[in-house]
N, C-alpha and C. Protein backbone atom coordinates (compact mmCIF):
# COMPACT_ATOMS: atom_id res chain seq x y z
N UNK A 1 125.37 14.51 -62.41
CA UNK A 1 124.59 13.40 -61.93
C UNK A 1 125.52 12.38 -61.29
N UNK A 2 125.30 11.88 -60.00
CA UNK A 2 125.93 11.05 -59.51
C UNK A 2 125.73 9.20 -60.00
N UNK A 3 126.00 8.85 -59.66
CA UNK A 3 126.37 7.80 -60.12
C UNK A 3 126.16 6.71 -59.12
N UNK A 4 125.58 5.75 -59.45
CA UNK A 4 125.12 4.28 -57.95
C UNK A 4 125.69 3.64 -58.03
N UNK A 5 126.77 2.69 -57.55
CA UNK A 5 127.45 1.36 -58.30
C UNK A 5 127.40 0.60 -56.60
N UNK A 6 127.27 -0.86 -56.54
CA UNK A 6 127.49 -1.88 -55.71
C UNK A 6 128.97 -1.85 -55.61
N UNK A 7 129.25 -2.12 -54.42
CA UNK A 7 130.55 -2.40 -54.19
C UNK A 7 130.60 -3.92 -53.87
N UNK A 8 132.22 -4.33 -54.13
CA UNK A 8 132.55 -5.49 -53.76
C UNK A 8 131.97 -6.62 -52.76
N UNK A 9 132.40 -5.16 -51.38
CA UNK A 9 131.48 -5.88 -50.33
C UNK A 9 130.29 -6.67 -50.47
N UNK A 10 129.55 -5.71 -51.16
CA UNK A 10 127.77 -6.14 -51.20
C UNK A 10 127.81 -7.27 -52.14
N UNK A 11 128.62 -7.38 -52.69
CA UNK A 11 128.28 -8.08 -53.71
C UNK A 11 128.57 -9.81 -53.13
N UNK A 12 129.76 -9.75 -52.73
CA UNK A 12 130.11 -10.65 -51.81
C UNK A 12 129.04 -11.37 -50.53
N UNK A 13 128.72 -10.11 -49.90
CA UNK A 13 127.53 -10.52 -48.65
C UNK A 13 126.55 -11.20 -49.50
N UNK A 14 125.72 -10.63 -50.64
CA UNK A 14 124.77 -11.28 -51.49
C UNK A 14 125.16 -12.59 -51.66
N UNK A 15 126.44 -13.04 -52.20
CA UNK A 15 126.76 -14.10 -52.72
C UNK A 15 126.67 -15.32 -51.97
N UNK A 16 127.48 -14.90 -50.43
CA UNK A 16 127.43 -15.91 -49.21
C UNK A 16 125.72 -15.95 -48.47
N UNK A 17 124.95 -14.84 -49.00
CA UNK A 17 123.53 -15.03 -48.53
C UNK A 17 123.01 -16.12 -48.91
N UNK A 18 123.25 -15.94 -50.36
CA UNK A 18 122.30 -16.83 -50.85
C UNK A 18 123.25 -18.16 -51.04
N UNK A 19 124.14 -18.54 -50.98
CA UNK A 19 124.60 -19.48 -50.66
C UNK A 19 124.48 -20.37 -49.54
N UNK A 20 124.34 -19.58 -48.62
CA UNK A 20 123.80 -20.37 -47.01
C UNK A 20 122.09 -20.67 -47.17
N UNK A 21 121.50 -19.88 -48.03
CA UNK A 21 120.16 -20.19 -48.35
C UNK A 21 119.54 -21.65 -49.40
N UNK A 22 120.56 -21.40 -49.97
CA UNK A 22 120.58 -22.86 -51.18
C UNK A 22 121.28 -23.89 -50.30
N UNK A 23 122.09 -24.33 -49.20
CA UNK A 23 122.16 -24.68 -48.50
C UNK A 23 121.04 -25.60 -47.41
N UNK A 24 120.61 -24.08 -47.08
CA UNK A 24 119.93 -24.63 -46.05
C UNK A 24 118.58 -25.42 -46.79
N UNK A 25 118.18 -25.10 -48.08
CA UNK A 25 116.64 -25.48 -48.90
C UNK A 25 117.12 -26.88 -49.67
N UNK A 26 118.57 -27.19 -49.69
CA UNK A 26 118.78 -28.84 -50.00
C UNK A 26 119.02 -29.55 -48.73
N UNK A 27 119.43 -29.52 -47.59
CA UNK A 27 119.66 -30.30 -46.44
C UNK A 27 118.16 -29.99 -45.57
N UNK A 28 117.20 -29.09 -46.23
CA UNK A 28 115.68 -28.91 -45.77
C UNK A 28 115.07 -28.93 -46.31
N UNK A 29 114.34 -29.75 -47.04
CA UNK A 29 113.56 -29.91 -48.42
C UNK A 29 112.66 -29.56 -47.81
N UNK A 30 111.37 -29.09 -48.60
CA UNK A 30 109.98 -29.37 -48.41
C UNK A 30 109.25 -30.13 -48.77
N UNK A 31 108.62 -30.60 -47.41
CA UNK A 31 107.94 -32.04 -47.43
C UNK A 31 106.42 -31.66 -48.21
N UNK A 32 106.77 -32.59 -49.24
CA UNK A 32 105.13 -32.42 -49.87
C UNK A 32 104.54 -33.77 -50.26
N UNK A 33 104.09 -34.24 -48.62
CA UNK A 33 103.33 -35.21 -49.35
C UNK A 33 102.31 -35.23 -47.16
N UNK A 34 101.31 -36.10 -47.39
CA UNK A 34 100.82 -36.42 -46.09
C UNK A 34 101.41 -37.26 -45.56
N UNK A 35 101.34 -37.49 -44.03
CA UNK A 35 101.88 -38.21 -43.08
C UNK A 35 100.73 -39.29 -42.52
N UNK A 36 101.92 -40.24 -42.36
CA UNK A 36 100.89 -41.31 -41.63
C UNK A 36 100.58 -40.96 -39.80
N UNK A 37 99.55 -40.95 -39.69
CA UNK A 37 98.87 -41.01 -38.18
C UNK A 37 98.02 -42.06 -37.80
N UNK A 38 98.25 -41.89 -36.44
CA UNK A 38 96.93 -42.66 -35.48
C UNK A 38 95.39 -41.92 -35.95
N UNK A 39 94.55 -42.22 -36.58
CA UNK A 39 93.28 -41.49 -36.43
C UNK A 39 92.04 -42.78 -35.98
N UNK A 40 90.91 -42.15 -35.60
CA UNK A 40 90.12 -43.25 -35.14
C UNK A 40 89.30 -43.42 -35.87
N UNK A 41 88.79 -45.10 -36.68
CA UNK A 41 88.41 -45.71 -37.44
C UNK A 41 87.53 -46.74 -36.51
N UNK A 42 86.10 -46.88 -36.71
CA UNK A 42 85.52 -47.75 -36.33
C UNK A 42 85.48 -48.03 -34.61
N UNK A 43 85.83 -46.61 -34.05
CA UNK A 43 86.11 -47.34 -32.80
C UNK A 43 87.53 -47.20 -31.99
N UNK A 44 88.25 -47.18 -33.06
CA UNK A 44 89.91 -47.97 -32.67
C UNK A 44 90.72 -46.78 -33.50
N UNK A 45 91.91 -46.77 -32.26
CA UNK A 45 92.76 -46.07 -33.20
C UNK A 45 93.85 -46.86 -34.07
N UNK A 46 94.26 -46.65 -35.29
CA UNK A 46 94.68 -47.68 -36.08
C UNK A 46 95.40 -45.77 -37.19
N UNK A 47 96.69 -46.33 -37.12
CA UNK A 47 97.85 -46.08 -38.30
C UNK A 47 97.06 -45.72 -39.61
N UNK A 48 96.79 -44.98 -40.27
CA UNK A 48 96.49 -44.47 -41.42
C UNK A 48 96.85 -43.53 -42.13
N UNK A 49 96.67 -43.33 -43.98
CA UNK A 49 96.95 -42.25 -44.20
C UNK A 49 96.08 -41.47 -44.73
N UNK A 50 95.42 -40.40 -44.92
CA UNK A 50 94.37 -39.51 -44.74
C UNK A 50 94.97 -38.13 -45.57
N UNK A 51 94.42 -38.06 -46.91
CA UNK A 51 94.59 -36.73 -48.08
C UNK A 51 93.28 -36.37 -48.36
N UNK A 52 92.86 -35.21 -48.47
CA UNK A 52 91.70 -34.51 -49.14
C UNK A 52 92.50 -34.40 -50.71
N UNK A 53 91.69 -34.72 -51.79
CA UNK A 53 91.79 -34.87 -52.76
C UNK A 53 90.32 -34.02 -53.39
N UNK A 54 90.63 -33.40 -55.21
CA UNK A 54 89.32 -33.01 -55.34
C UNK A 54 89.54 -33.66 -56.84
N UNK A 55 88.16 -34.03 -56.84
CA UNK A 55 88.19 -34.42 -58.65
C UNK A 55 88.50 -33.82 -59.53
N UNK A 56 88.08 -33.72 -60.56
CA UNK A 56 87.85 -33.55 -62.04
C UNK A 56 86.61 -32.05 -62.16
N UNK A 57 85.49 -32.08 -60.95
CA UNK A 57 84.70 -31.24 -61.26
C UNK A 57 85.14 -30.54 -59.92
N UNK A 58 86.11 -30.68 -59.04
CA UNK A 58 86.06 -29.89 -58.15
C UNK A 58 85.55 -30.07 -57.18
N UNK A 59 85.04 -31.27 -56.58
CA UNK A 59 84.27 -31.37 -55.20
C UNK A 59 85.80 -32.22 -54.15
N UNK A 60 85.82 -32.15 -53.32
CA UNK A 60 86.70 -32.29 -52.07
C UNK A 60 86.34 -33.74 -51.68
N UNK A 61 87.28 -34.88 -51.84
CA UNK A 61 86.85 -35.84 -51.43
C UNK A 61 88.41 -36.28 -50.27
N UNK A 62 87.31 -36.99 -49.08
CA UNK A 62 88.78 -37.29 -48.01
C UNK A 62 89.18 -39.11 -48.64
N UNK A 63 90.66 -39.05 -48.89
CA UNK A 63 90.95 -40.69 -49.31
C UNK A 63 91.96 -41.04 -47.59
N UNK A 64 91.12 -41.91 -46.80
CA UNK A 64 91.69 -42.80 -45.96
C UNK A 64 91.93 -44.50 -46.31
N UNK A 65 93.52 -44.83 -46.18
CA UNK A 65 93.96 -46.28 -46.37
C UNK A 65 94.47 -46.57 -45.15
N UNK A 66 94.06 -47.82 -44.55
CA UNK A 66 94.25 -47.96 -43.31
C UNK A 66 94.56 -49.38 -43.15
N UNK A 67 94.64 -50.57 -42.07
CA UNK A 67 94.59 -51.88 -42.19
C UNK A 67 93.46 -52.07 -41.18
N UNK A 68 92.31 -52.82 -41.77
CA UNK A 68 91.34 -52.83 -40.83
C UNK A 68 91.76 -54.17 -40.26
N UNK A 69 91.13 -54.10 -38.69
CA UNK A 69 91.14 -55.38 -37.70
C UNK A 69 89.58 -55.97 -38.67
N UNK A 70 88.42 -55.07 -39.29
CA UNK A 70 87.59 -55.77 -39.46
C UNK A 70 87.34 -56.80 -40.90
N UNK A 71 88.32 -56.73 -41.42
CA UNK A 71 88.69 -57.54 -42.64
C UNK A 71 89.90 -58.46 -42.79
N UNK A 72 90.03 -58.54 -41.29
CA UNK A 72 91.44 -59.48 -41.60
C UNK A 72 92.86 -58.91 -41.85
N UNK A 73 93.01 -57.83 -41.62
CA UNK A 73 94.39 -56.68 -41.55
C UNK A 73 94.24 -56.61 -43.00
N UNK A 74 93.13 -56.13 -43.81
CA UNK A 74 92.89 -56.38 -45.36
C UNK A 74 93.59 -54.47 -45.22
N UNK A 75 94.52 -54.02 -46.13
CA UNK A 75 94.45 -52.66 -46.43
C UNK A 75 93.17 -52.02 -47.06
N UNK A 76 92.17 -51.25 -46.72
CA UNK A 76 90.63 -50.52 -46.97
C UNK A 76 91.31 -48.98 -47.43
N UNK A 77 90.99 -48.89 -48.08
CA UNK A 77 90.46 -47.11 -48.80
C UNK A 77 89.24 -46.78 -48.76
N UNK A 78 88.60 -45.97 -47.29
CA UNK A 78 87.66 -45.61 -47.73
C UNK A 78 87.73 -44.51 -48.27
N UNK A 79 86.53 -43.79 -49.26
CA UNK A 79 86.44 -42.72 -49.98
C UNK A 79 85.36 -41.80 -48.77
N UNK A 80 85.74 -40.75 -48.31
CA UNK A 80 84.62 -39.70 -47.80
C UNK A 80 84.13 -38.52 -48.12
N UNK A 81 82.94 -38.38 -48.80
CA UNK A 81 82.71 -37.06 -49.09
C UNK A 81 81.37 -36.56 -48.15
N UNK A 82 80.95 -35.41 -48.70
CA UNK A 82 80.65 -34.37 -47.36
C UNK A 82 79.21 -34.68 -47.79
N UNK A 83 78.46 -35.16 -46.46
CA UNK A 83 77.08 -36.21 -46.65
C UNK A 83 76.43 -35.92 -48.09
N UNK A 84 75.48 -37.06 -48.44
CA UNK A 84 74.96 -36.67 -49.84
C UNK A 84 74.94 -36.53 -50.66
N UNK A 85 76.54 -36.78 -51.00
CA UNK A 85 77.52 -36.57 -51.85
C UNK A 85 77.82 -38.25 -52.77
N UNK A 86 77.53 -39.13 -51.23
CA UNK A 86 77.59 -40.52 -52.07
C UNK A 86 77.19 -41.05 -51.93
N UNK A 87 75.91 -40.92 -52.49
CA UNK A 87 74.71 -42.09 -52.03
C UNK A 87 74.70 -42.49 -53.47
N UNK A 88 75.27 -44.41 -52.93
CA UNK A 88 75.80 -45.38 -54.51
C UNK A 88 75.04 -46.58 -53.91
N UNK A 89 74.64 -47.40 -55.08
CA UNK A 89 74.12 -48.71 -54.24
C UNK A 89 75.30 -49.67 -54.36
N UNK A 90 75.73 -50.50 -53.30
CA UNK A 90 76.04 -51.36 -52.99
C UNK A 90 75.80 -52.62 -53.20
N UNK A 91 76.88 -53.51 -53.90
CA UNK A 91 78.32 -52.94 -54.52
C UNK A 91 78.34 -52.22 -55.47
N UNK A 92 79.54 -51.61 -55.57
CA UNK A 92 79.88 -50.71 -56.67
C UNK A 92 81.70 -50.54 -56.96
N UNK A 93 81.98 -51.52 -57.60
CA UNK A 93 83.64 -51.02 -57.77
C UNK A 93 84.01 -49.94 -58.14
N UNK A 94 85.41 -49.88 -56.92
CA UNK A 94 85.49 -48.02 -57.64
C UNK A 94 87.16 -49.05 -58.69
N UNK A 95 86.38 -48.12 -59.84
CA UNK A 95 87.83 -48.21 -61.25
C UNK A 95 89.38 -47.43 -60.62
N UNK A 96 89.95 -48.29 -60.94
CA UNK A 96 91.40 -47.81 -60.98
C UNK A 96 92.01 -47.64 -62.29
N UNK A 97 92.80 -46.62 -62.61
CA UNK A 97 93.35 -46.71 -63.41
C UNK A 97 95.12 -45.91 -63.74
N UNK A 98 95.74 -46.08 -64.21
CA UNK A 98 97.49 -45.78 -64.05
C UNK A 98 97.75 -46.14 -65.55
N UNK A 99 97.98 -44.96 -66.50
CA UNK A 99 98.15 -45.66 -68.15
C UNK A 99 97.98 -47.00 -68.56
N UNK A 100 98.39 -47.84 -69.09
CA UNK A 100 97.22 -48.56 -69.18
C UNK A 100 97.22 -49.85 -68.68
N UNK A 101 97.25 -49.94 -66.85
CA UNK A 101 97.00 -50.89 -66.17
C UNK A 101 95.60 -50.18 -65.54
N UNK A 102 94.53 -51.16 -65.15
CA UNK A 102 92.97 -51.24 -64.79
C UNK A 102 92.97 -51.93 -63.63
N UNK A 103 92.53 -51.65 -62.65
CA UNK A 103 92.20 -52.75 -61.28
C UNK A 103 90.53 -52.17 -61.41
N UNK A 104 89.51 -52.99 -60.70
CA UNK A 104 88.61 -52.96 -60.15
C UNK A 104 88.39 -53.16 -58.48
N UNK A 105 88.00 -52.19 -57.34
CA UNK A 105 88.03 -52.44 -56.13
C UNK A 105 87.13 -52.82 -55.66
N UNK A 106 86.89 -54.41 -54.77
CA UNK A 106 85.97 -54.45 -54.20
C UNK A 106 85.10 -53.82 -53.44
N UNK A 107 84.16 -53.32 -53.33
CA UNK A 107 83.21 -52.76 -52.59
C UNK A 107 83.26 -53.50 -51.16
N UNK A 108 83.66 -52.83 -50.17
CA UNK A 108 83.44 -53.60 -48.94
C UNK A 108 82.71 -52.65 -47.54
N UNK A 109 81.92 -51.95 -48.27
CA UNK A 109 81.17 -50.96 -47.54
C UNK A 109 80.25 -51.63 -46.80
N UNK A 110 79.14 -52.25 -46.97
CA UNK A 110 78.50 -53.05 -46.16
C UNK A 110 78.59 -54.06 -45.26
N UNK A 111 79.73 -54.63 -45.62
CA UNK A 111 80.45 -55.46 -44.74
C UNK A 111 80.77 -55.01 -43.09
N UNK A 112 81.16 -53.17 -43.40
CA UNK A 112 81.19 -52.98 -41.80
C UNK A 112 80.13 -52.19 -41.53
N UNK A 113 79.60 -52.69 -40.48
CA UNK A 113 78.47 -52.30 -39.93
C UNK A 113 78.13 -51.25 -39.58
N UNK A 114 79.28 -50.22 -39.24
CA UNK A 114 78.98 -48.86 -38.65
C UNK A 114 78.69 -47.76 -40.17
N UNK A 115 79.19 -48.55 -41.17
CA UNK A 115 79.00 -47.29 -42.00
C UNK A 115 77.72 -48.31 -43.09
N UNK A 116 77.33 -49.50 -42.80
CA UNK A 116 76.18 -50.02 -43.54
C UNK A 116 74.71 -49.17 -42.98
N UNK A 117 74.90 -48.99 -41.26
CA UNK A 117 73.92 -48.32 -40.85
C UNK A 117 74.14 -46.65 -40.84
N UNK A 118 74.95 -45.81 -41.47
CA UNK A 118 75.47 -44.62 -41.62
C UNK A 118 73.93 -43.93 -42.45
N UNK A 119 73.41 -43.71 -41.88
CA UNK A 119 72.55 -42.49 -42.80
C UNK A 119 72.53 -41.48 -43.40
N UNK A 120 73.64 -41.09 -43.32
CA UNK A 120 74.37 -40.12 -44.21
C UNK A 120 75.20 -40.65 -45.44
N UNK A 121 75.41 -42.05 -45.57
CA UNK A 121 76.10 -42.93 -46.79
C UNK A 121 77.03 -41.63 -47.45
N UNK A 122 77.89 -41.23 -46.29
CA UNK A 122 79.14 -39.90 -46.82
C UNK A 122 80.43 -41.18 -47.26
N UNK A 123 80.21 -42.35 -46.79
CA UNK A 123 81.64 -42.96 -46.78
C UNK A 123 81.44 -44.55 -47.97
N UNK A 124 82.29 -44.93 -48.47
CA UNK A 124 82.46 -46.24 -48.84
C UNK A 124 83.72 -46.91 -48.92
N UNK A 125 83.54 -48.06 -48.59
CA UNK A 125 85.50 -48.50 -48.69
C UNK A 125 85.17 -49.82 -49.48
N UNK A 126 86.96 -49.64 -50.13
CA UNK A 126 87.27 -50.63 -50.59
C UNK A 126 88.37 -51.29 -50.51
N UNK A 127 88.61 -52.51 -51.31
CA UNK A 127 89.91 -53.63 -50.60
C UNK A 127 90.93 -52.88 -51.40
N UNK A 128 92.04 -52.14 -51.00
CA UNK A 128 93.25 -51.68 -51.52
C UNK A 128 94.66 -52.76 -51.79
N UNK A 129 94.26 -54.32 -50.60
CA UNK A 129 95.37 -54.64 -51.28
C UNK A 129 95.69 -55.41 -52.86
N UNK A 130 94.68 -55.40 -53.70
CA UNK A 130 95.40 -56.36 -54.96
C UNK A 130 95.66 -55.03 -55.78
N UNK A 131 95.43 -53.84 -55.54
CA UNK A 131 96.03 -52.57 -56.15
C UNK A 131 97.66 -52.59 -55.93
N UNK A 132 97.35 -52.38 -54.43
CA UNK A 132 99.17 -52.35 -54.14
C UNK A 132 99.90 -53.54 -54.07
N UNK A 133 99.23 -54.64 -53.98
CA UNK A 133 100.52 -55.38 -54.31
C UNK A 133 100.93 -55.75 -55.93
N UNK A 134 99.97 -54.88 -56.87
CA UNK A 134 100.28 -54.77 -58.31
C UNK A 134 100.89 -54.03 -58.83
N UNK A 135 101.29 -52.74 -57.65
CA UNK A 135 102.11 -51.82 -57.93
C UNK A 135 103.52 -52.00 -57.68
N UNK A 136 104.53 -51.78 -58.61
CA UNK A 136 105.86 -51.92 -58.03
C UNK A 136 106.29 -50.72 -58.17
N UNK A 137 105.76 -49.49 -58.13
CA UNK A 137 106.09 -48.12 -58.20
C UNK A 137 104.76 -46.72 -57.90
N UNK A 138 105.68 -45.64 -57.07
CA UNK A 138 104.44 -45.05 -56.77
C UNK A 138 103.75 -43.87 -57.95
N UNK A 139 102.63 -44.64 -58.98
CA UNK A 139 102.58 -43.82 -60.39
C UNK A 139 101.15 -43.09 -59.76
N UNK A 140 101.11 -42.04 -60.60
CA UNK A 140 99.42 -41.30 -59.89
C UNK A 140 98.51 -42.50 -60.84
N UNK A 141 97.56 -42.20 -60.16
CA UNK A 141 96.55 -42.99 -60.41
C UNK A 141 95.43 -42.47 -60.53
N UNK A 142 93.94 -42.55 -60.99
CA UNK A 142 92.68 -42.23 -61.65
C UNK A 142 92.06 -43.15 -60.79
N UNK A 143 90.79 -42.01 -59.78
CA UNK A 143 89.76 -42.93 -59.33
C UNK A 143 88.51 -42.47 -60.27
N UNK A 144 87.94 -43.83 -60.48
CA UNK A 144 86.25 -43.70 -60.87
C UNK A 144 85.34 -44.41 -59.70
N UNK A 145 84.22 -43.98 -59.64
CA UNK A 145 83.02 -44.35 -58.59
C UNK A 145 81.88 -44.12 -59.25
N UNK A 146 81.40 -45.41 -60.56
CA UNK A 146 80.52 -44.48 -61.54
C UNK A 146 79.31 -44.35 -60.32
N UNK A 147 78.82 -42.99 -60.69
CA UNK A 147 77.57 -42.55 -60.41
C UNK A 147 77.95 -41.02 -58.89
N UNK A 148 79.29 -41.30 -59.14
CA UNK A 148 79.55 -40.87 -57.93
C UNK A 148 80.41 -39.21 -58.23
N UNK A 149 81.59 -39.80 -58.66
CA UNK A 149 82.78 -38.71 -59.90
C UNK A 149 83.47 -40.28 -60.73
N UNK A 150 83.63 -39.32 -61.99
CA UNK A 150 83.90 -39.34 -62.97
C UNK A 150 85.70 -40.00 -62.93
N UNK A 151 86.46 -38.64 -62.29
CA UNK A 151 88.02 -39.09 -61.96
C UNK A 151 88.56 -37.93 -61.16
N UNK A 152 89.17 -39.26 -60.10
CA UNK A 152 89.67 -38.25 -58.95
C UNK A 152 91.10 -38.86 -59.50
N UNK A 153 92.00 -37.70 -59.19
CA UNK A 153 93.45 -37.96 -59.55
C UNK A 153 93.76 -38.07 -58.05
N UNK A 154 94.60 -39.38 -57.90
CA UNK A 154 95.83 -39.48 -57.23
C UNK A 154 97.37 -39.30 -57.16
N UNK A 155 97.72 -38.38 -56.30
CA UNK A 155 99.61 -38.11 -56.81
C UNK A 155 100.16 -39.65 -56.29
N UNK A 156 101.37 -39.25 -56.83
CA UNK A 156 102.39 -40.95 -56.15
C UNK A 156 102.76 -40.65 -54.68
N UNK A 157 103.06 -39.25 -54.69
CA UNK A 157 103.10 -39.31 -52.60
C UNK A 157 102.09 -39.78 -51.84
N UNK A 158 100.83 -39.88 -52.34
CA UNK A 158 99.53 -40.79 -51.54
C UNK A 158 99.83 -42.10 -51.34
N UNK A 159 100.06 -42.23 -53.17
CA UNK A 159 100.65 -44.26 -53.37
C UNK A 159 101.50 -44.11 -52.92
N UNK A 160 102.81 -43.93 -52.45
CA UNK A 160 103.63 -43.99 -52.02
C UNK A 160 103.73 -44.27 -50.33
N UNK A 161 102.66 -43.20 -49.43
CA UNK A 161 101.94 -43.79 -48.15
C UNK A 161 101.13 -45.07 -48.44
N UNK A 162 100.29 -45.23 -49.12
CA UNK A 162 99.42 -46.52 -49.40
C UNK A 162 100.31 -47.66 -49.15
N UNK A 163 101.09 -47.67 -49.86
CA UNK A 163 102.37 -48.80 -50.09
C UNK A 163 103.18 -49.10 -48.84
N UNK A 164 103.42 -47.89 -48.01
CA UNK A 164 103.95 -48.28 -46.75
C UNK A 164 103.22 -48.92 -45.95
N UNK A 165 101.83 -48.65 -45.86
CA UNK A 165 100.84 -49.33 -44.63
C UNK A 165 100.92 -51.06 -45.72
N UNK A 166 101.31 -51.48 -46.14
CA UNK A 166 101.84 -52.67 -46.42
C UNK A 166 102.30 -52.81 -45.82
């Protein structure tokens, strides 16, 4: 019976393989988080950041934070889910929560007009800045929208965009 053995060589080529590979995967990380873009809001294109997120039971909700011209450069989170999905009466704070710090978000859905007359009530926003300027770090965070879901988890790479449109 013959016999298989690696030689030096190979062993060597392996070694410098994967060495140029561990290399190249620390000076090239993978980016895991969303990017801020131009998308169009109300009309206007305006800097935002934009994650599909899914709750607790599994439904797909889109989280856009943006600076609206229509609140005074106020930072807005609206919440979007897929029509029908959020029909809430107005107001309705959506709960924040991060172990055990609590914000409450103003409801400022009616305030703009294009999504007060929305007949599909897929969207609602709220005032994001006394969240972030309470944050001095990007921790995940817990959305509630009673009547709406229960808890949508946020990672810190979202807060972490949120915090920049500051």
């Amino acid at each position: 019976m013959k016999k298989i053995t690696k030689s030096n060589k190979n062993i060597f080529l392996e070694g410098i393989f994967s060495f140029i590979l561990l290399l190249f995967l620390f000076f090239n990380p993978i980016k895991v988080q969303a990017e801020i873009s131009e998308t169009e809001i109300n009309g206007e294109f305006i800097n935002a950041s934009s994650e599909f997120l899914r709750d607790l039971d599994f439904e797909t909700w889109q989280l856009v934070a943006y600076k609206s011209p229509l609140f005074e450069d106020q930072l807005i989170l609206r919440v979007i889910g897929y029509p029908g999905n959020l029909r809430i009466d107005h107001p309705t704070n959506l709960r924040v929560e991060s172990g055990r710090k609590k914000w409450s978000l103003d409801d400022k859905t009616l305030i703009n007009v294009e999504l007060a007359n929305d007949s599909r009530q897929a969207a609602a926003e709220f005032d994001l800045d006394e969240l972030i300027e309470n944050l001095d770090k990007n921790r995940p965070l817990r959305l509630t929208l009673s009547g709406v879901f229960s808890e949508l988890p946020v990672p810190p790479f979202v807060v972490k965009e949120w915090r920049s449109l500051n």
